[in-house]
Protein backbone atom coordinates (compact mmCIF):
# COMPACT_ATOMS: atom_id res chain seq x y z
CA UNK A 1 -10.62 -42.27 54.43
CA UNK A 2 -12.83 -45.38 53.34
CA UNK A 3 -10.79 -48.06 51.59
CA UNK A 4 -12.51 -49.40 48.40
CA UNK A 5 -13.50 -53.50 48.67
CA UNK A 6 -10.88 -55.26 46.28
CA UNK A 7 -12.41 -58.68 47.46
CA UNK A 8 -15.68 -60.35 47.04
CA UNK A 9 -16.29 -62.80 49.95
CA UNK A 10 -19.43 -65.31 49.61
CA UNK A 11 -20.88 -67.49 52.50
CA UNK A 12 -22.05 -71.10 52.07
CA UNK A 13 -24.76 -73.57 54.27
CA UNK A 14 -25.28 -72.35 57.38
CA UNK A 15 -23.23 -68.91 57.42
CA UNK A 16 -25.61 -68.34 54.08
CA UNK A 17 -28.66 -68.51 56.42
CA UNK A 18 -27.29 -66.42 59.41
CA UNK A 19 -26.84 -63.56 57.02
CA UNK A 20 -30.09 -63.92 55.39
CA UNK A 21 -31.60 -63.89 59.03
CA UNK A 22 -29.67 -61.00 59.63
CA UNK A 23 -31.48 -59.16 56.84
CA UNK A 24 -28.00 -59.24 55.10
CA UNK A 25 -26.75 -60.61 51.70
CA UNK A 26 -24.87 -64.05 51.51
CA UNK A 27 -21.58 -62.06 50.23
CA UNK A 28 -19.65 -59.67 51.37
CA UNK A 29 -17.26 -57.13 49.07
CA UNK A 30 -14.55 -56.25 51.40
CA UNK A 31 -11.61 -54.63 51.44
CA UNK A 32 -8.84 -56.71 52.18
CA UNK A 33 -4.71 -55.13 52.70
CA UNK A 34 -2.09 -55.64 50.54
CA UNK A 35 -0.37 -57.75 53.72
CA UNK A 36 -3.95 -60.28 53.66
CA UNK A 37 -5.41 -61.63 56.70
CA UNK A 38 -6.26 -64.73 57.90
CA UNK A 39 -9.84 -66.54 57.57
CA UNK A 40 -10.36 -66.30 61.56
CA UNK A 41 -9.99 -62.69 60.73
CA UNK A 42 -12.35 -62.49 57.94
CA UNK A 43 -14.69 -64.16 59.79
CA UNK A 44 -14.01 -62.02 62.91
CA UNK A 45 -15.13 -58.93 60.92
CA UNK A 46 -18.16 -60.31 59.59
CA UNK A 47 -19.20 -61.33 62.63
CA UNK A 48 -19.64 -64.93 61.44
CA UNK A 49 -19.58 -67.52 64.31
CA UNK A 50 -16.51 -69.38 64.52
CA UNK A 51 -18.05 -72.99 66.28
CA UNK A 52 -20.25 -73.00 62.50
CA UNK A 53 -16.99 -72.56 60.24
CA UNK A 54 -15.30 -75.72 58.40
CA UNK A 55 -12.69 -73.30 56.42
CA UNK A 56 -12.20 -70.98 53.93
CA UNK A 57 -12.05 -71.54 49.81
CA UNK A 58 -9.13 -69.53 48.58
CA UNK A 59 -8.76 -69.40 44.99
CA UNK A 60 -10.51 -72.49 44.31
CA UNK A 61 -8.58 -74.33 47.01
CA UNK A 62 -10.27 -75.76 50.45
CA UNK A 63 -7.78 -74.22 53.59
CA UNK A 64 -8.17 -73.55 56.86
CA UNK A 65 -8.92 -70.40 58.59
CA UNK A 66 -5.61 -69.75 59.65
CA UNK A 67 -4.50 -69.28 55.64
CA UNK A 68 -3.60 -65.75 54.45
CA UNK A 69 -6.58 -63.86 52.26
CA UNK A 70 -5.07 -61.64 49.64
CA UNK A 71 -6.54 -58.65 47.62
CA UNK A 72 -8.42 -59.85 45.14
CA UNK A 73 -8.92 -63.99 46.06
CA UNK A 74 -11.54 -65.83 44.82
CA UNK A 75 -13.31 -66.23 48.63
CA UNK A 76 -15.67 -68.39 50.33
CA UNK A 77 -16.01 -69.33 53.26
CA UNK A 78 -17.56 -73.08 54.30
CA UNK A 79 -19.66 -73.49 57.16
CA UNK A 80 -19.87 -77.04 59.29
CA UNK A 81 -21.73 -79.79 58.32
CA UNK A 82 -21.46 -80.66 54.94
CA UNK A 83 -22.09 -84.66 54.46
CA UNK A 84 -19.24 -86.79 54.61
CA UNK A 85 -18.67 -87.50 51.22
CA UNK A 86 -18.83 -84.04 49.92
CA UNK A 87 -16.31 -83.48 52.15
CA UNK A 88 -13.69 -85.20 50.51
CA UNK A 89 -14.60 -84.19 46.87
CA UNK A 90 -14.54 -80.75 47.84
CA UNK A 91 -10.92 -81.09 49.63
CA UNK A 92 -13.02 -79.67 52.84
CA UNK A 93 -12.00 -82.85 55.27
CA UNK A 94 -8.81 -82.06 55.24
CA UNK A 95 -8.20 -78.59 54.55
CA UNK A 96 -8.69 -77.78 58.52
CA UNK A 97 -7.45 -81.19 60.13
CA UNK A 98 -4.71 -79.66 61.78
CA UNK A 99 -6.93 -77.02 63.71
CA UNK A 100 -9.47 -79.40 65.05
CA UNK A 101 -6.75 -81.51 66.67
C-alpha cells in the first residue's frame, strides 16, 4: 500500500539544477513517518549528492542534516556554496558546523 506525501520538500542552488538536469522538478512531495527522518536520509532517497549539501531548512530554521524531518515541515534543503555573507543571514554557517569538523 502507497503512503500518501504529507511533506513538500524543495531544493535550492545547485541540488535545484541536478534535478532540472535530471528532467525532474526542483521539489519533491514526500511522504515522511510519523517517527521523521533525518536530512542525510531525505537526501539519501532523493538521490541528492551528499559532497553538494550545506543543510536542511526545517520550519524556517537552518540545521544540519543530521536533524529529525517531521510530517508536515516546512522543507528545504541547501546545497554548498552560497557566498559568505548570505551565509550568516540565512543562519546556514552555522547550522552544520559541527558535521564538517
Amino acid at each position: 500500500m502507497s503512503k500518501a506525501p504529507n511533506t513538500h520538500v524543495r531544493m535550492f542552488g545547485s541540488l535545484h539544477t541536478i534535478r532540472r538536469n535530471r528532467g525532474l522538478p526542483s521539489y519533491e512531495d514526500m511522504y515522511i513517518p510519523p517517527e521523521g527522518i533525518s536530512g542525510f536520509d531525505l537526501a539519501e532517497k532523493l538521490d541528492l549528492p551528499l559532497e553538494k549539501i550545506e543543510g536542511v531548512f526545517i520550519n524556517h530554521k537552518a540545521t544540519s542534516l543530521d536533524a529529525i524531518i517531521r510530517p508536515g515541515d516546512t522543507t528545504a534543503i541547501i546545497s554548498s556554496g552560497v557566498p559568505g555573507p548570505h551565509r550568516y543571514s540565512l543562519g546556514i554557517h552555522s547550522a552544520g558546523k559541527h558535521l564538517r569538523k
